[in-house]
N, C-alpha and C. Protein backbone atom coordinates (compact mmCIF):
# COMPACT_ATOMS: atom_id res chain seq x y z
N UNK A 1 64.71 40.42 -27.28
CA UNK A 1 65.85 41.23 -27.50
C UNK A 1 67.10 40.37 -27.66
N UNK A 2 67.41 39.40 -26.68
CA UNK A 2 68.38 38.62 -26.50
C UNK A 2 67.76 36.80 -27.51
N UNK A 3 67.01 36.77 -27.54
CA UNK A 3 66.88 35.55 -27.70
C UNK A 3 66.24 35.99 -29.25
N UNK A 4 67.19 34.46 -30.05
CA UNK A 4 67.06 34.41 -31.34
C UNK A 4 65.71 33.95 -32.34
N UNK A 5 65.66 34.56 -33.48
CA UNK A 5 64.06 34.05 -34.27
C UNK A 5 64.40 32.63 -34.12
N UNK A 6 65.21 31.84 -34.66
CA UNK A 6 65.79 30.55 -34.51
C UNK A 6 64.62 29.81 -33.77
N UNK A 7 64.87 30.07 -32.16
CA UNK A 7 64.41 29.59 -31.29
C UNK A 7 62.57 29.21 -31.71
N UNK A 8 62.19 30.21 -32.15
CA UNK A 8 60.70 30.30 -32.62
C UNK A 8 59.79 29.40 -33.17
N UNK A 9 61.00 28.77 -34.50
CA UNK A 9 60.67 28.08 -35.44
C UNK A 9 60.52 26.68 -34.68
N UNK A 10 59.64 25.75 -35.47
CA UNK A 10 59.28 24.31 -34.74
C UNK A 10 60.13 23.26 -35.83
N UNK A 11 60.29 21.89 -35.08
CA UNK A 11 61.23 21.32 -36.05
C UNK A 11 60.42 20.82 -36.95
N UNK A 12 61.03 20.25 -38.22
CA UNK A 12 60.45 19.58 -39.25
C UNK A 12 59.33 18.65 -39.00
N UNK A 13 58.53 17.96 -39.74
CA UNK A 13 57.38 16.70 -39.44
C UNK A 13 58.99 15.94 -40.06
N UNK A 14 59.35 15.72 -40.76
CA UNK A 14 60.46 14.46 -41.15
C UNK A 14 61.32 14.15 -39.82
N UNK A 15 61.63 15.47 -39.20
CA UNK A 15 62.46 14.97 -38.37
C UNK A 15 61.89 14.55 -36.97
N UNK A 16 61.08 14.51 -36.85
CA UNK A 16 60.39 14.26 -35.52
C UNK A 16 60.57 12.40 -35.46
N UNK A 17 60.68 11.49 -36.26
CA UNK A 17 61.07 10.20 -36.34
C UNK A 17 61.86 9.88 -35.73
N UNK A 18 62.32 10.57 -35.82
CA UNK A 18 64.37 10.17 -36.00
C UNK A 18 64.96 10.86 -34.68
N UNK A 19 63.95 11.86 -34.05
CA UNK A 19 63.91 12.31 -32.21
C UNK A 19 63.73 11.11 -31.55
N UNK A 20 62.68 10.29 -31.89
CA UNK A 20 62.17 9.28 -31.59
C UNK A 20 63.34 7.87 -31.03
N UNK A 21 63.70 7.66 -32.66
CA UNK A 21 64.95 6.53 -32.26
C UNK A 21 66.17 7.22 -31.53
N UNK A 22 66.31 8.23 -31.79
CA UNK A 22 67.56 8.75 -30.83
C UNK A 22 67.75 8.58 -29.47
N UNK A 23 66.55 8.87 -29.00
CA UNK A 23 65.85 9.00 -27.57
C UNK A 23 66.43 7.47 -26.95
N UNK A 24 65.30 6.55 -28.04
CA UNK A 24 65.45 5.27 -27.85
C UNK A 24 67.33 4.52 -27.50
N UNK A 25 67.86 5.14 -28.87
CA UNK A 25 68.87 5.29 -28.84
C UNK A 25 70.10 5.66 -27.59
N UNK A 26 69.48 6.62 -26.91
CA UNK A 26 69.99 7.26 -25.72
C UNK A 26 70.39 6.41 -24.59
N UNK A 27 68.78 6.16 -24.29
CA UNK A 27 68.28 4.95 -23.41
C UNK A 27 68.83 3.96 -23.44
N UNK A 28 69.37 3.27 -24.45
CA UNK A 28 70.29 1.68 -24.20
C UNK A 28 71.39 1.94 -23.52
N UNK A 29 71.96 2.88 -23.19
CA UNK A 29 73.43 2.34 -22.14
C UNK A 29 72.78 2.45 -21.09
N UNK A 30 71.57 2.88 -20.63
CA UNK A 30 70.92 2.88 -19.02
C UNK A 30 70.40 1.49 -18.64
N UNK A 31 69.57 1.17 -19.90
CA UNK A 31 69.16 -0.25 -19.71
C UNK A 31 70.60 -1.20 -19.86
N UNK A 32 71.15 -1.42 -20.47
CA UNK A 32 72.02 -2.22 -20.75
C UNK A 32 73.20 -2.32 -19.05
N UNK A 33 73.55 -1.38 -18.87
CA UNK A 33 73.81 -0.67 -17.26
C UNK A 33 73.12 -1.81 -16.25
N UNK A 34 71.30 -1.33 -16.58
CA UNK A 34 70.71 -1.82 -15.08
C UNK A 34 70.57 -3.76 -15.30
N UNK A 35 70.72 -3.93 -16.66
CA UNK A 35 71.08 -5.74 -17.07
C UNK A 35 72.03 -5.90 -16.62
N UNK A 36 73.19 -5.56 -16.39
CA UNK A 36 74.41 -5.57 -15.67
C UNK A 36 74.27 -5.67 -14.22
N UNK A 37 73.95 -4.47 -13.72
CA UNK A 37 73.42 -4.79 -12.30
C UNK A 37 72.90 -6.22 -12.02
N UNK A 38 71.73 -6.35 -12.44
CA UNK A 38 70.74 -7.51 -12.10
C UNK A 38 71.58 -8.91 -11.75
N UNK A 39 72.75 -8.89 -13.36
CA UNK A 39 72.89 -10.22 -13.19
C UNK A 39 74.23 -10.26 -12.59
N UNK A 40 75.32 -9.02 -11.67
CA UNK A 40 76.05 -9.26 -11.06
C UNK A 40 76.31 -8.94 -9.79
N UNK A 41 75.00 -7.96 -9.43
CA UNK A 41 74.75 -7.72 -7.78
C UNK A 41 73.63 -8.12 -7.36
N UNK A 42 72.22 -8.15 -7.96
CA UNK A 42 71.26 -8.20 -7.32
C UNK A 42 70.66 -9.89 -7.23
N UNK A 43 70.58 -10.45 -8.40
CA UNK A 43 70.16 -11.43 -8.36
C UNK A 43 71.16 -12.58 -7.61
N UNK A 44 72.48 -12.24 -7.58
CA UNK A 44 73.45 -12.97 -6.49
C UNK A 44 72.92 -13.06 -4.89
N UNK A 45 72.72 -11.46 -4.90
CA UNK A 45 72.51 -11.71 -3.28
C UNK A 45 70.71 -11.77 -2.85
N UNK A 46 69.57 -12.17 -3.69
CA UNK A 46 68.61 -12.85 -3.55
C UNK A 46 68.82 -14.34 -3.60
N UNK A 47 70.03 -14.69 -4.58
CA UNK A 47 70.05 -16.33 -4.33
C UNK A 47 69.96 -16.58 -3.33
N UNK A 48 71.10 -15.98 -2.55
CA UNK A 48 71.98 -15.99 -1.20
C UNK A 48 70.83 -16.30 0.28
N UNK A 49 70.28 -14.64 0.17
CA UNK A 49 69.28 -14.37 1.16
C UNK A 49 68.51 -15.88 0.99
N UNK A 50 68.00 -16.25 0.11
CA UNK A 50 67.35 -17.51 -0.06
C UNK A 50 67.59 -19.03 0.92
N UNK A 51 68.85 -18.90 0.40
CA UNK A 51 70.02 -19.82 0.61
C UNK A 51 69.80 -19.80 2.62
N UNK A 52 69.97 -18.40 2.74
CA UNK A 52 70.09 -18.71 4.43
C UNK A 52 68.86 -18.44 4.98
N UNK A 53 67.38 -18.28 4.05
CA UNK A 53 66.22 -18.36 4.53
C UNK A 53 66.22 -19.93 5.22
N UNK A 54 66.74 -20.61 4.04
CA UNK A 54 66.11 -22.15 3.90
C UNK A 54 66.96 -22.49 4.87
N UNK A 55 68.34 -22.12 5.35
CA UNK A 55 68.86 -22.92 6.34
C UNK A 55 68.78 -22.67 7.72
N UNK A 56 68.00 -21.75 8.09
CA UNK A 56 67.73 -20.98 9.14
C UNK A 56 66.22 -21.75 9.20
N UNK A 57 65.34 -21.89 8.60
CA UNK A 57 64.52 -22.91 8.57
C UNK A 57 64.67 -24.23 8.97
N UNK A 58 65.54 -24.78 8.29
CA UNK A 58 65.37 -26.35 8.63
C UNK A 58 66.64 -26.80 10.10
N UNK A 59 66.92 -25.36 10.94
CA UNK A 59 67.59 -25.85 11.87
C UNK A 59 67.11 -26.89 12.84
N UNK A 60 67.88 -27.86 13.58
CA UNK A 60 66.86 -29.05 14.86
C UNK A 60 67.89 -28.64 15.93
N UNK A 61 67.02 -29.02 16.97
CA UNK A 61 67.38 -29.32 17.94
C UNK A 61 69.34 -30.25 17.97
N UNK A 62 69.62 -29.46 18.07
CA UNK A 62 71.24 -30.65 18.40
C UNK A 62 72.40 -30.16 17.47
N UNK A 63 71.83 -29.33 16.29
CA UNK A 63 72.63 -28.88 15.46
C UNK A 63 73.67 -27.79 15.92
N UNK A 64 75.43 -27.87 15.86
CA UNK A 64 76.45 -27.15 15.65
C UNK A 64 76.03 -25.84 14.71
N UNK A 65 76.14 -24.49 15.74
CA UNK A 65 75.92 -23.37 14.42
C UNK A 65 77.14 -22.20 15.01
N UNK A 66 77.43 -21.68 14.07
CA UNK A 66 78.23 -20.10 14.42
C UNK A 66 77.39 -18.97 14.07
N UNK A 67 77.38 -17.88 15.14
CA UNK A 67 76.32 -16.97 14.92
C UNK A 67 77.19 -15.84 14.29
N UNK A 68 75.94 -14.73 13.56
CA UNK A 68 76.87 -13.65 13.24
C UNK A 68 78.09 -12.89 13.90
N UNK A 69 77.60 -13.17 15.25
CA UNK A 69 78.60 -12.84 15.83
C UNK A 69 79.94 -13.18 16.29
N UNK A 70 80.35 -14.85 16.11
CA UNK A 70 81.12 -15.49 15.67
C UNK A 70 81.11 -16.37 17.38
N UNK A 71 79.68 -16.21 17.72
CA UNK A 71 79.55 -17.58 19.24
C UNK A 71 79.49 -18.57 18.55
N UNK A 72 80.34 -19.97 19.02
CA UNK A 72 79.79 -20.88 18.68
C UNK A 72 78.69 -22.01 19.60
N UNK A 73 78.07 -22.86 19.42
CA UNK A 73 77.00 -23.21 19.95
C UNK A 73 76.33 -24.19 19.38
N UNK A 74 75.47 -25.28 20.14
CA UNK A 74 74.68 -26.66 20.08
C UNK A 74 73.25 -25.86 20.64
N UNK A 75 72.15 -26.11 19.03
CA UNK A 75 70.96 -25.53 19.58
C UNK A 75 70.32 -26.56 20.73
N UNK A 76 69.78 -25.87 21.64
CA UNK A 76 69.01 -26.91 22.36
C UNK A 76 67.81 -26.69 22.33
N UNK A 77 67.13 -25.47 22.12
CA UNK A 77 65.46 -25.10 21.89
C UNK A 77 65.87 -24.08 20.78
N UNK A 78 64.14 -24.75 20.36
CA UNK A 78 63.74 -24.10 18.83
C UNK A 78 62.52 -22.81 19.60
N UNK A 79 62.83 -22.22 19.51
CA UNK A 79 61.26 -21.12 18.70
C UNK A 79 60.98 -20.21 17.70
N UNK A 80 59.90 -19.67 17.73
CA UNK A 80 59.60 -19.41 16.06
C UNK A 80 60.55 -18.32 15.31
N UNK A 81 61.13 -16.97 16.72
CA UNK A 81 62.14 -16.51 15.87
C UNK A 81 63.06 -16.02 16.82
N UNK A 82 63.59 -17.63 17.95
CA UNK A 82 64.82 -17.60 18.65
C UNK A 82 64.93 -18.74 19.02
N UNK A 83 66.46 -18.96 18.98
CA UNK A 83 66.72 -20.40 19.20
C UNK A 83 67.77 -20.32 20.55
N UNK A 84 67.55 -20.87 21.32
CA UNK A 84 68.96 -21.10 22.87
C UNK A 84 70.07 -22.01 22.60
N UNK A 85 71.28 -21.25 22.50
CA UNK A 85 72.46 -22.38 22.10
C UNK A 85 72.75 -22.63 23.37
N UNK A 86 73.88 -23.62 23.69
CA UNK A 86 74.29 -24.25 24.56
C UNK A 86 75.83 -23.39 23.94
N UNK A 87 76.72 -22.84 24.58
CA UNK A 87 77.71 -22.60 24.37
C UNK A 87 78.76 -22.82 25.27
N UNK A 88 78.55 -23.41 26.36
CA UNK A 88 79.48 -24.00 27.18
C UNK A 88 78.96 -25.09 28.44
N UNK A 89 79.17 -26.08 29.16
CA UNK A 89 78.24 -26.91 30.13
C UNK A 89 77.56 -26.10 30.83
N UNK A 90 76.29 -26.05 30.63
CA UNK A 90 75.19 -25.32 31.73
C UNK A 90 75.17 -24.44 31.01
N UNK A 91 75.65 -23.00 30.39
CA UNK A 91 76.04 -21.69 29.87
C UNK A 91 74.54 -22.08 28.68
N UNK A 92 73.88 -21.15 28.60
CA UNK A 92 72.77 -20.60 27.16
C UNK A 92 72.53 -19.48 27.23
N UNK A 93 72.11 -19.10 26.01
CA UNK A 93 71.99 -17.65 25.50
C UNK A 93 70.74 -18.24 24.31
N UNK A 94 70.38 -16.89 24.45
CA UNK A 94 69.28 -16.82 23.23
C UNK A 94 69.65 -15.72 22.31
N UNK A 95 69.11 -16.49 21.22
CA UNK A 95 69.67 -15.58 19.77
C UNK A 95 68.31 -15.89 18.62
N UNK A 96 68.56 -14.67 18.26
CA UNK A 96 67.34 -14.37 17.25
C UNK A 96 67.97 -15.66 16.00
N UNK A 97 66.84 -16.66 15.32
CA UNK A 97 66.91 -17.29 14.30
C UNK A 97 67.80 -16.70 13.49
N UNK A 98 67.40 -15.35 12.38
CA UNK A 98 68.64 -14.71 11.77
C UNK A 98 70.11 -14.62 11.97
N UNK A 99 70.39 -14.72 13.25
CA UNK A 99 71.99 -14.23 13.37
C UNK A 99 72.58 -15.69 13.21
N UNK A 100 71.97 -16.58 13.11
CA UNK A 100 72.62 -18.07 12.98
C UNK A 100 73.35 -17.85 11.39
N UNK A 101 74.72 -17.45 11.19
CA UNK A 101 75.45 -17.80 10.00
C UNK A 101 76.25 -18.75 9.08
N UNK A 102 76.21 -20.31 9.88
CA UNK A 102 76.48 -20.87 9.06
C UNK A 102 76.32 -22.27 10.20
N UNK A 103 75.76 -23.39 9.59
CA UNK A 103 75.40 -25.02 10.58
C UNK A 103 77.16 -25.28 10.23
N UNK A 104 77.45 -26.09 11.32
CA UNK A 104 78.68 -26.77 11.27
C UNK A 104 78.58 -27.90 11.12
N UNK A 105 79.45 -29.22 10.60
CA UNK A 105 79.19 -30.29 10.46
C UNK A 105 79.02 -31.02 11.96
N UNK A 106 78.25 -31.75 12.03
CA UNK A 106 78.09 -32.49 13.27
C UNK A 106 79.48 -32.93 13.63
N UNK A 107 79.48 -32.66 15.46
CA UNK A 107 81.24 -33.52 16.23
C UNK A 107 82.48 -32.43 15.85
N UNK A 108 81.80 -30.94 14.92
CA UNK A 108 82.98 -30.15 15.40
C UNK A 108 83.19 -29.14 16.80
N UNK A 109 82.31 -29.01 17.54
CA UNK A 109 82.41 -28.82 18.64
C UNK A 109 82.76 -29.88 19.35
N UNK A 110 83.23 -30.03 20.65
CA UNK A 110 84.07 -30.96 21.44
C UNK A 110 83.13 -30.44 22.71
């Protein structure tokens, strides 16, 4: 009643091609979008994560670190996923490997 013969009819065989590239067509600002992403949020902060895999790894015994939480501290024991800083004479704490945010150069603690 309401709805038109229009609707009924099927589209052309010629034009069914050209649905095709449109589509395709469509699709490039999404892709082009998620290439954007990749190479200015995601693949930055996998470098990164990397970056403080490897240095959270090769910590020793004796090394100056600041933790996420902004303690500073001389590791004195290693284990596999906590290390005990020394943060004042006698004073230790244990902290999960991860929260270690950045080694300090050796002799900046006093």
């Amino acid at each position: 009643m309401f709805i038109s013969s229009a609707f009924a009819q099927t589209a052309p065989a010629a034009a069914a091609g050209g649905d095709m590239q449109s589509s395709l067509m469509g699709m490039l600002p999404l892709v082009l979008m998620f290439v954007v992403l990749w190479f200015v949020m995601i693949r930055p902060q996998m470098k990164k994560a990397k970056e403080h895999k490897a240095m959270v790894e090769s910590l020793t015994k004796g090394d100056e670190v600041v933790t996420g939480g902004g303690m500073l501290g001389r590791v004195s024991k290693l284990g596999e996923s906590y290390i005990s800083l020394e943060i004042a004479n006698g004073v230790e704490i244990q902290v999960q490997r991860v929260a270690v945010a950045q080694v300090l150069p050796k002799g900046t603690l006093k």
